[in-house]
PDB file of N, CA and C in Angstrom:
ATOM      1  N   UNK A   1      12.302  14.313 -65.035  1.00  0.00           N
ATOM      2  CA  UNK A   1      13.586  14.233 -64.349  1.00  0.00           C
ATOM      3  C   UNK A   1      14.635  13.800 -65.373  1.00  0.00           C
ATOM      4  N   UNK A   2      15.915  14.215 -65.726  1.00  0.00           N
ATOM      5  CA  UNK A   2      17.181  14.298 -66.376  1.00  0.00           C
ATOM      6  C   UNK A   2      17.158  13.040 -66.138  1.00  0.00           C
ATOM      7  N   UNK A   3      17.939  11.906 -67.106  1.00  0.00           N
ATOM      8  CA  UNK A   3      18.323  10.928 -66.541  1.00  0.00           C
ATOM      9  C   UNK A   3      19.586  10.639 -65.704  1.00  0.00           C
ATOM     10  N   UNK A   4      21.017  12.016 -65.741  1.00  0.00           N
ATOM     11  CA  UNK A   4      21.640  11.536 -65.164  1.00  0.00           C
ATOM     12  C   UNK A   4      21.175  11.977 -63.257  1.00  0.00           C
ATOM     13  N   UNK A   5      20.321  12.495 -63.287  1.00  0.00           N
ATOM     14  CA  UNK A   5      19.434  13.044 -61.720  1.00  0.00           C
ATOM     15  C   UNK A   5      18.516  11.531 -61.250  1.00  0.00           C
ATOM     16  N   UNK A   6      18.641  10.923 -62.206  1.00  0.00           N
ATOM     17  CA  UNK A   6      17.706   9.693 -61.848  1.00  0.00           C
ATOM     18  C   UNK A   6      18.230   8.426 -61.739  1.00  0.00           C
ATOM     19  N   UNK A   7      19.185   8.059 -62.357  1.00  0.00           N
ATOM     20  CA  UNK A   7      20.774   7.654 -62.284  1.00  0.00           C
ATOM     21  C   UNK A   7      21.429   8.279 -60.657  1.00  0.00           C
ATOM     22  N   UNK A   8      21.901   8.971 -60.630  1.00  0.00           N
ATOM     23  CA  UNK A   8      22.077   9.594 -59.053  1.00  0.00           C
ATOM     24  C   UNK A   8      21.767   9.304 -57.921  1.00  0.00           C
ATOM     25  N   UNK A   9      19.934   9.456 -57.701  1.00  0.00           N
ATOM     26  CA  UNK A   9      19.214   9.080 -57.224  1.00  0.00           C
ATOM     27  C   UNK A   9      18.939   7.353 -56.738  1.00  0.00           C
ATOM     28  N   UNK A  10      19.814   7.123 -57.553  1.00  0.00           N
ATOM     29  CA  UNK A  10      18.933   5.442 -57.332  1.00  0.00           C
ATOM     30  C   UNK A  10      20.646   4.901 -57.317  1.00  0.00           C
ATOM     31  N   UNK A  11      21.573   5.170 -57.530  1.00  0.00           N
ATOM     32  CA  UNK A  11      23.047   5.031 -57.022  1.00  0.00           C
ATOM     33  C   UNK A  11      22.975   5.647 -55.286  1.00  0.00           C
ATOM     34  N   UNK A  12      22.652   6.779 -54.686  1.00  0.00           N
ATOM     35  CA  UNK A  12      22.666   7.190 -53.698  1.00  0.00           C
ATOM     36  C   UNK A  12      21.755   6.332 -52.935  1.00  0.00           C
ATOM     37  N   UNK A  13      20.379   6.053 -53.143  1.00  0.00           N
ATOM     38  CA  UNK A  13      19.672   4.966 -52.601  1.00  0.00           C
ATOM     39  C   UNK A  13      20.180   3.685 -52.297  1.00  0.00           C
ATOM     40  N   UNK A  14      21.033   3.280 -53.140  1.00  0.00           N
ATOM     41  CA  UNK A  14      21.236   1.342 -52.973  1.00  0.00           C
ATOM     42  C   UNK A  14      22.831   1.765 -52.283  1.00  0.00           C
ATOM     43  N   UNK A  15      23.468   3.090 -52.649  1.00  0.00           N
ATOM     44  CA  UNK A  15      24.741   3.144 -51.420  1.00  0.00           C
ATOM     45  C   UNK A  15      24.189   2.827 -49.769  1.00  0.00           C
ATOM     46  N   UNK A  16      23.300   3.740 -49.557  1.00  0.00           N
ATOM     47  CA  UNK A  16      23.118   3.899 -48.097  1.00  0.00           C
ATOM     48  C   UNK A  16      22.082   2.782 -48.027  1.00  0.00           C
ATOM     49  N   UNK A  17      21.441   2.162 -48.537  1.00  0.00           N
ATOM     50  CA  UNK A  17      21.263   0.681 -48.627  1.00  0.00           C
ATOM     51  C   UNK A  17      21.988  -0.231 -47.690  1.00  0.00           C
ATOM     52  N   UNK A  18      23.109  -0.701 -48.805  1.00  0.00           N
ATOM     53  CA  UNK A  18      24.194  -1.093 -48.797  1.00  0.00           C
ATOM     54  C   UNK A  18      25.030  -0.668 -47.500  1.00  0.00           C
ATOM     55  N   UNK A  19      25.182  -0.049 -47.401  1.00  0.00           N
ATOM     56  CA  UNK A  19      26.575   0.579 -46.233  1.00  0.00           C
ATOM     57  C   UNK A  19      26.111   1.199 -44.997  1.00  0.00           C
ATOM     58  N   UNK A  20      24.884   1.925 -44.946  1.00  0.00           N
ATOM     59  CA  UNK A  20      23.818   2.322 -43.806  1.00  0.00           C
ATOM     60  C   UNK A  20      24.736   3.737 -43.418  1.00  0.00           C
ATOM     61  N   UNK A  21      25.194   4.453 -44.614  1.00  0.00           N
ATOM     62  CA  UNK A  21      25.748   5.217 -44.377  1.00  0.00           C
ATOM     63  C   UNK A  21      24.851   6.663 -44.443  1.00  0.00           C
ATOM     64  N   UNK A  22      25.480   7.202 -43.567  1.00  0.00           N
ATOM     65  CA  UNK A  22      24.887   8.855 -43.445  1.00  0.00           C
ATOM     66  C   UNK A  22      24.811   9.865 -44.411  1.00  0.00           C
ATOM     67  N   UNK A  23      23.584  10.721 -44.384  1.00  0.00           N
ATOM     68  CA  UNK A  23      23.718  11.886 -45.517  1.00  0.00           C
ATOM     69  C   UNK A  23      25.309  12.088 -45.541  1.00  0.00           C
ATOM     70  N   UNK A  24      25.911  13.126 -44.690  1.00  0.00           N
ATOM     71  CA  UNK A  24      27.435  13.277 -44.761  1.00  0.00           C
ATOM     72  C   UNK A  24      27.751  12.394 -45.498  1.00  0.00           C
ATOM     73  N   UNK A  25      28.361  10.916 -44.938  1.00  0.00           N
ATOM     74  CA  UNK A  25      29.385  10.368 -46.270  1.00  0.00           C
ATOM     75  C   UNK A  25      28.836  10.015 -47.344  1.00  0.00           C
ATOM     76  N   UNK A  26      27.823   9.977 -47.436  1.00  0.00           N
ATOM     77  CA  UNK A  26      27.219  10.076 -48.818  1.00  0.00           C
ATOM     78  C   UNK A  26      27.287  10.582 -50.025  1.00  0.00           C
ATOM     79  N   UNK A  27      27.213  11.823 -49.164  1.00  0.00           N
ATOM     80  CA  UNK A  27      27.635  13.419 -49.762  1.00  0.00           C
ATOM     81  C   UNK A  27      29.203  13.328 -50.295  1.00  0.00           C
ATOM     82  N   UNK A  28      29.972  12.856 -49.543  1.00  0.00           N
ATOM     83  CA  UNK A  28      31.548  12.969 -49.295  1.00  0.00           C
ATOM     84  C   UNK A  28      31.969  12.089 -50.567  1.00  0.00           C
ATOM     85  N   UNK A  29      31.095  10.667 -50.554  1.00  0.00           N
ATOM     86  CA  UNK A  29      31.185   9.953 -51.838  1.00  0.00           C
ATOM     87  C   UNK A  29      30.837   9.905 -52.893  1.00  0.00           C
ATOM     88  N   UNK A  30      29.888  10.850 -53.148  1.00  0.00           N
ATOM     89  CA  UNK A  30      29.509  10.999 -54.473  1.00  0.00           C
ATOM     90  C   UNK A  30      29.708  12.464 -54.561  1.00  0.00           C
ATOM     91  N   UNK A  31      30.195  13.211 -54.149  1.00  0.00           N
ATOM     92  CA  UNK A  31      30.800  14.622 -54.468  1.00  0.00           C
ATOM     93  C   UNK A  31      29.636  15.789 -54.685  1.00  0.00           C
ATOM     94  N   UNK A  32      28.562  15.398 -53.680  1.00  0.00           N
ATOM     95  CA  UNK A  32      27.838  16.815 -53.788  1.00  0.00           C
ATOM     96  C   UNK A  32      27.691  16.926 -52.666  1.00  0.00           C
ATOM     97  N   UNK A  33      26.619  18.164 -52.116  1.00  0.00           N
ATOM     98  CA  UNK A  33      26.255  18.953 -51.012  1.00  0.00           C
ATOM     99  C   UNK A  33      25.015  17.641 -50.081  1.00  0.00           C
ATOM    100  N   UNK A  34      25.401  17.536 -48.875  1.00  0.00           N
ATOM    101  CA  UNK A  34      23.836  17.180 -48.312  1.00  0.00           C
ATOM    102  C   UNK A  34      22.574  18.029 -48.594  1.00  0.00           C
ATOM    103  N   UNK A  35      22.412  18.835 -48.636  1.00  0.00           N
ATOM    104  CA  UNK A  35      20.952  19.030 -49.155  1.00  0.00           C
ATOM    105  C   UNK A  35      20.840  18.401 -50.655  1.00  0.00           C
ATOM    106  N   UNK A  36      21.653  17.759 -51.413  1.00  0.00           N
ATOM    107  CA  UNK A  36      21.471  17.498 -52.676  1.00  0.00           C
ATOM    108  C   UNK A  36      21.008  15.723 -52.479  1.00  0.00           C
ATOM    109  N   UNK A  37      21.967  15.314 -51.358  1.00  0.00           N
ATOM    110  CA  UNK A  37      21.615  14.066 -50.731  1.00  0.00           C
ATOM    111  C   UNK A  37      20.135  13.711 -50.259  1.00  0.00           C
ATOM    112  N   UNK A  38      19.507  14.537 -49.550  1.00  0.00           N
ATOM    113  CA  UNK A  38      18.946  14.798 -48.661  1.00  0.00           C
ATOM    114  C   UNK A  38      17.661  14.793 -49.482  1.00  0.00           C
ATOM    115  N   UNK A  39      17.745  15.695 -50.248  1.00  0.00           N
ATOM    116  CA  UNK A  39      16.825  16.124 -51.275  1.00  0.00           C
ATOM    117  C   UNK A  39      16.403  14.934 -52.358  1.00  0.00           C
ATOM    118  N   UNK A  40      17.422  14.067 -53.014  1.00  0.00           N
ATOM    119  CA  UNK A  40      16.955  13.239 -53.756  1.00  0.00           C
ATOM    120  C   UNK A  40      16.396  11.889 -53.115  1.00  0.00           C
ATOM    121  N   UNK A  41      16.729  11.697 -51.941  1.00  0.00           N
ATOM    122  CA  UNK A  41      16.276  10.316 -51.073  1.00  0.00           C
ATOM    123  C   UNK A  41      15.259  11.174 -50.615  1.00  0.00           C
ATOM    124  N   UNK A  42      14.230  11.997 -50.186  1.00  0.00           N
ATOM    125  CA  UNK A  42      13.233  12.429 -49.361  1.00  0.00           C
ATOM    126  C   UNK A  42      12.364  12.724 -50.455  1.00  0.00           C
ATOM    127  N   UNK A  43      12.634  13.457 -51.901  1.00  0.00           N
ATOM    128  CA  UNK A  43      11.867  13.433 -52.472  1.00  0.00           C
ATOM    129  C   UNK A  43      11.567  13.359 -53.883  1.00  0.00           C
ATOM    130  N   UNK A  44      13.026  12.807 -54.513  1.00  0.00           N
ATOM    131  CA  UNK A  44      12.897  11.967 -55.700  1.00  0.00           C
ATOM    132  C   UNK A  44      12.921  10.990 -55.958  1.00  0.00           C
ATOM    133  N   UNK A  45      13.593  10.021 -54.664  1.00  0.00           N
ATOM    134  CA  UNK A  45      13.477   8.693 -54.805  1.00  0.00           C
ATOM    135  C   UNK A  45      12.117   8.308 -54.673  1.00  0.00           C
ATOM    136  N   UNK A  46      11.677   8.504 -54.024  1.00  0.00           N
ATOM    137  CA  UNK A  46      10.073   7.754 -53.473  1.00  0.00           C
ATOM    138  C   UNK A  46       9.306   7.970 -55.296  1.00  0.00           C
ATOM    139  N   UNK A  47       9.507   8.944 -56.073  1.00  0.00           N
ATOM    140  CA  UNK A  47       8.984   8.823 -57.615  1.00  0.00           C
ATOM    141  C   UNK A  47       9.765   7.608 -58.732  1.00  0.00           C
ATOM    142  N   UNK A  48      10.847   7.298 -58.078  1.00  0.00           N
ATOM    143  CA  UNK A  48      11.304   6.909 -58.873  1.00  0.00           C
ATOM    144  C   UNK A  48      11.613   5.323 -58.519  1.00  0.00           C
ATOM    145  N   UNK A  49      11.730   4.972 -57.228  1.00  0.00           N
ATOM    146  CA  UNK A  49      11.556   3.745 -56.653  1.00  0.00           C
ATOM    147  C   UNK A  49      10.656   3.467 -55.039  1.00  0.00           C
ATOM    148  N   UNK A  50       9.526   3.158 -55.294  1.00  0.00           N
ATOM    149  CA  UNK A  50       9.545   3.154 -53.723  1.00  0.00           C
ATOM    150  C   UNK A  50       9.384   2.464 -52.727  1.00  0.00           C
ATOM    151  N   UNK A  51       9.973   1.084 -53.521  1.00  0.00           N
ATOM    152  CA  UNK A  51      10.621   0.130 -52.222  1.00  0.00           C
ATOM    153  C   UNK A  51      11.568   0.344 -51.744  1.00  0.00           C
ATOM    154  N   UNK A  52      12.577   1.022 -52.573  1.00  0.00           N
ATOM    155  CA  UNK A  52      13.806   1.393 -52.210  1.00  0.00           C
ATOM    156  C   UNK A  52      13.996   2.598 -51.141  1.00  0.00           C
ATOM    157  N   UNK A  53      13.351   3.773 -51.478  1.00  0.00           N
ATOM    158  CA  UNK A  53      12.553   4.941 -50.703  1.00  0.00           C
ATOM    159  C   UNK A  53      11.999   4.559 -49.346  1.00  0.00           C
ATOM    160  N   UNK A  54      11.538   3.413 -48.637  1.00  0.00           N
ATOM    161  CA  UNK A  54      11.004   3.167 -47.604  1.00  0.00           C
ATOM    162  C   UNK A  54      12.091   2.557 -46.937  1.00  0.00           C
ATOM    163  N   UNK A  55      12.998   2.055 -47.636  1.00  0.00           N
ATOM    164  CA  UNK A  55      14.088   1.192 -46.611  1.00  0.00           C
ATOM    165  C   UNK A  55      15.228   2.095 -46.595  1.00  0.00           C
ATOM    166  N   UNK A  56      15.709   2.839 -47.417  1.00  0.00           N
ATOM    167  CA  UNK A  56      16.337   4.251 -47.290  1.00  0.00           C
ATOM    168  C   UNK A  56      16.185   5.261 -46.583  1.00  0.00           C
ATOM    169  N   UNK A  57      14.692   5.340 -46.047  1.00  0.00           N
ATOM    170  CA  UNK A  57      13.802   5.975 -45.097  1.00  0.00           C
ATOM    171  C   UNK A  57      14.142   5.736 -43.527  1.00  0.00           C
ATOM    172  N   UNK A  58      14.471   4.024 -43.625  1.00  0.00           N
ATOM    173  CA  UNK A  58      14.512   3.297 -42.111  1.00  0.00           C
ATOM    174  C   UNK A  58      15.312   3.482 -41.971  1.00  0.00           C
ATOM    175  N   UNK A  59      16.810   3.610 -43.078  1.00  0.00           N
ATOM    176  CA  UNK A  59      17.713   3.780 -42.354  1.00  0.00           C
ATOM    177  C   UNK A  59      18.607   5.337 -42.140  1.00  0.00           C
ATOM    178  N   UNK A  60      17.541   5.721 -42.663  1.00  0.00           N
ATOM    179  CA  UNK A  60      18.024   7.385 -42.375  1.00  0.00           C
ATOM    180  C   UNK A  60      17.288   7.987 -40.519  1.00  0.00           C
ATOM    181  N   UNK A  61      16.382   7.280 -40.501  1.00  0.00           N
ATOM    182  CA  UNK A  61      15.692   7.536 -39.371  1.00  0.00           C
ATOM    183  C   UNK A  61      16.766   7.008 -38.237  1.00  0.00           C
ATOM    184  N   UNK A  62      17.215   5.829 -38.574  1.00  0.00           N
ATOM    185  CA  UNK A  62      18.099   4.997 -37.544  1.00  0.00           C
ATOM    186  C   UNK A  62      19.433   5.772 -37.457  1.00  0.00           C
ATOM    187  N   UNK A  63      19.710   6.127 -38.030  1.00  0.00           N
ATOM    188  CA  UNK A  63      21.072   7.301 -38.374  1.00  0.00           C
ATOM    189  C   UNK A  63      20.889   8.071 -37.838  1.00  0.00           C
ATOM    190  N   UNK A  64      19.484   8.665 -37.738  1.00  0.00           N
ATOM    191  CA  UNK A  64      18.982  10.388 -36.992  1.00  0.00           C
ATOM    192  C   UNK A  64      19.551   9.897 -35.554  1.00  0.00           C
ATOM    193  N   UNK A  65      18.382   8.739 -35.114  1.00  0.00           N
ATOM    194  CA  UNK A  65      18.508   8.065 -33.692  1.00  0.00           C
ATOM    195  C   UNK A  65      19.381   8.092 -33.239  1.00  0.00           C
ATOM    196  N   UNK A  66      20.297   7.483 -34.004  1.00  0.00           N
ATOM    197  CA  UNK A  66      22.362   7.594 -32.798  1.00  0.00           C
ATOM    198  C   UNK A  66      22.942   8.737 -33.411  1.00  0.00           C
ATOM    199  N   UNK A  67      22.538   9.599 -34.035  1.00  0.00           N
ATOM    200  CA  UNK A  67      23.490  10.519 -33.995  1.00  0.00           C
ATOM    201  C   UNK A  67      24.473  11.388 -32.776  1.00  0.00           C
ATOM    202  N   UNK A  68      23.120  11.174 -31.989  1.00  0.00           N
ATOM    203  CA  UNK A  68      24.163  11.917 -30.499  1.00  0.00           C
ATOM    204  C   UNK A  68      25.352  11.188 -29.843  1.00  0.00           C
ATOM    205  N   UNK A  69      24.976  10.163 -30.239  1.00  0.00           N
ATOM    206  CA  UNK A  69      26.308   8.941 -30.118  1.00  0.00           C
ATOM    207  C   UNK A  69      27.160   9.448 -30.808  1.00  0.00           C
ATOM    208  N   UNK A  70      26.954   9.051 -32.066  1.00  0.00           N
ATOM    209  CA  UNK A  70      28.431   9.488 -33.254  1.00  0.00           C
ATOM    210  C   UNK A  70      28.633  10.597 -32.764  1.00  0.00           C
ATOM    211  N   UNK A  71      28.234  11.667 -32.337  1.00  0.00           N
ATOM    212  CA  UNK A  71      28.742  12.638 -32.164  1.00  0.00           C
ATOM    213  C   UNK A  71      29.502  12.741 -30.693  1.00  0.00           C
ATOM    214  N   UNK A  72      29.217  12.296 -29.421  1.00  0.00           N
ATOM    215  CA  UNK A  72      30.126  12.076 -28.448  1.00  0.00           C
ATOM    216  C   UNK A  72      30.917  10.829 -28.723  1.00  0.00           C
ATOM    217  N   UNK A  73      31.216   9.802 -29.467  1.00  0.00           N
ATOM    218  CA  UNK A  73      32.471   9.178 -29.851  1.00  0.00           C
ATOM    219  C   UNK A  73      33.155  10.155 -30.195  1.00  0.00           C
ATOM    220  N   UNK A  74      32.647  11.136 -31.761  1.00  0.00           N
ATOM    221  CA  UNK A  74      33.936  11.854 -32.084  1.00  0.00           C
ATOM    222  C   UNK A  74      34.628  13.052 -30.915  1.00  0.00           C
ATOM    223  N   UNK A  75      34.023  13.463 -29.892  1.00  0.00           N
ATOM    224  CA  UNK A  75      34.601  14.370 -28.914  1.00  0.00           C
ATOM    225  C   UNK A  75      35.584  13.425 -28.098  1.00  0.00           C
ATOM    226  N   UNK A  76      34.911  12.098 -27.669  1.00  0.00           N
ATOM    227  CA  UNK A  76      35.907  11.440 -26.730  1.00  0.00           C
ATOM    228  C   UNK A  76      37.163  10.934 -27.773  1.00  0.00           C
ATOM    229  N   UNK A  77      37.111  10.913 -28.720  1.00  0.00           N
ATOM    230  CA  UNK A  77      38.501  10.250 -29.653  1.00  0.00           C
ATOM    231  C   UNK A  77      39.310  11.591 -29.815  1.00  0.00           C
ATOM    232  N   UNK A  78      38.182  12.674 -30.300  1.00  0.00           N
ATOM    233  CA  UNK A  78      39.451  13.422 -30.225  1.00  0.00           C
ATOM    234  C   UNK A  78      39.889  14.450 -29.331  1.00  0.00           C
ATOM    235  N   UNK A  79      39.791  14.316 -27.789  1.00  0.00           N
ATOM    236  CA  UNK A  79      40.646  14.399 -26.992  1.00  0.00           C
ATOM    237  C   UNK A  79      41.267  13.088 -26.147  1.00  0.00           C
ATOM    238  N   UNK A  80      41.082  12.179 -26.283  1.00  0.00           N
ATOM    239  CA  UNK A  80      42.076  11.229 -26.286  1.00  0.00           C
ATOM    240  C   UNK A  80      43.066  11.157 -27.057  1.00  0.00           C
ATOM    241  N   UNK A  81      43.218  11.748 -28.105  1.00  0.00           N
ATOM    242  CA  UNK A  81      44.428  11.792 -29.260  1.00  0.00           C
ATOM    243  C   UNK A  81      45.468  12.814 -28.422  1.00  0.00           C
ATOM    244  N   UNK A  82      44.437  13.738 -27.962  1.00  0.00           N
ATOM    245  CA  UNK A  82      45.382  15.180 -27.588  1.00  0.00           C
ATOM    246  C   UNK A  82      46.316  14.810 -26.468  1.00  0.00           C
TER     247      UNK A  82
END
């Protein structure tokens, strides 16, 4: 693995760590595609750290879980705007 792909990898890990943030803003903050997100936490992190990989894991799972939430907040906000 490149080091700046491994570097990446382990910056994207301790973000969503840190912030319990979603593939999307993830993506949004470090300026690539979710499958690039997606791809290095599912299956380069776990080679390259994998304590970090299991709690990155929990909170991607917990993210899956309310997503149907986040997603009817954003319908009710934005027709309440309208």
């Amino acid at each position: 693995m490149q080091e700046y792909i491994r570097k990446r990898v382990l910056d994207i890990g301790t973000y969503i760590l840190e912030s319990s943030a979603t593939v999307r803003q993830t993506a949004d903050v470090f300026g690539v595609s979710k499958s690039t997100v997606h791809k290095d936490v599912t299956e380069r992190l776990p080679l390259v750290n994998e304590k970090l990989s299991m709690e990155v894991k929990h909170i991607l799972e917990m993210n899956k879980a309310e997503r149907h939430i986040r997603g009817g907040e954003a319908t009710r906000k934005k027709y309440q705007e309208n």
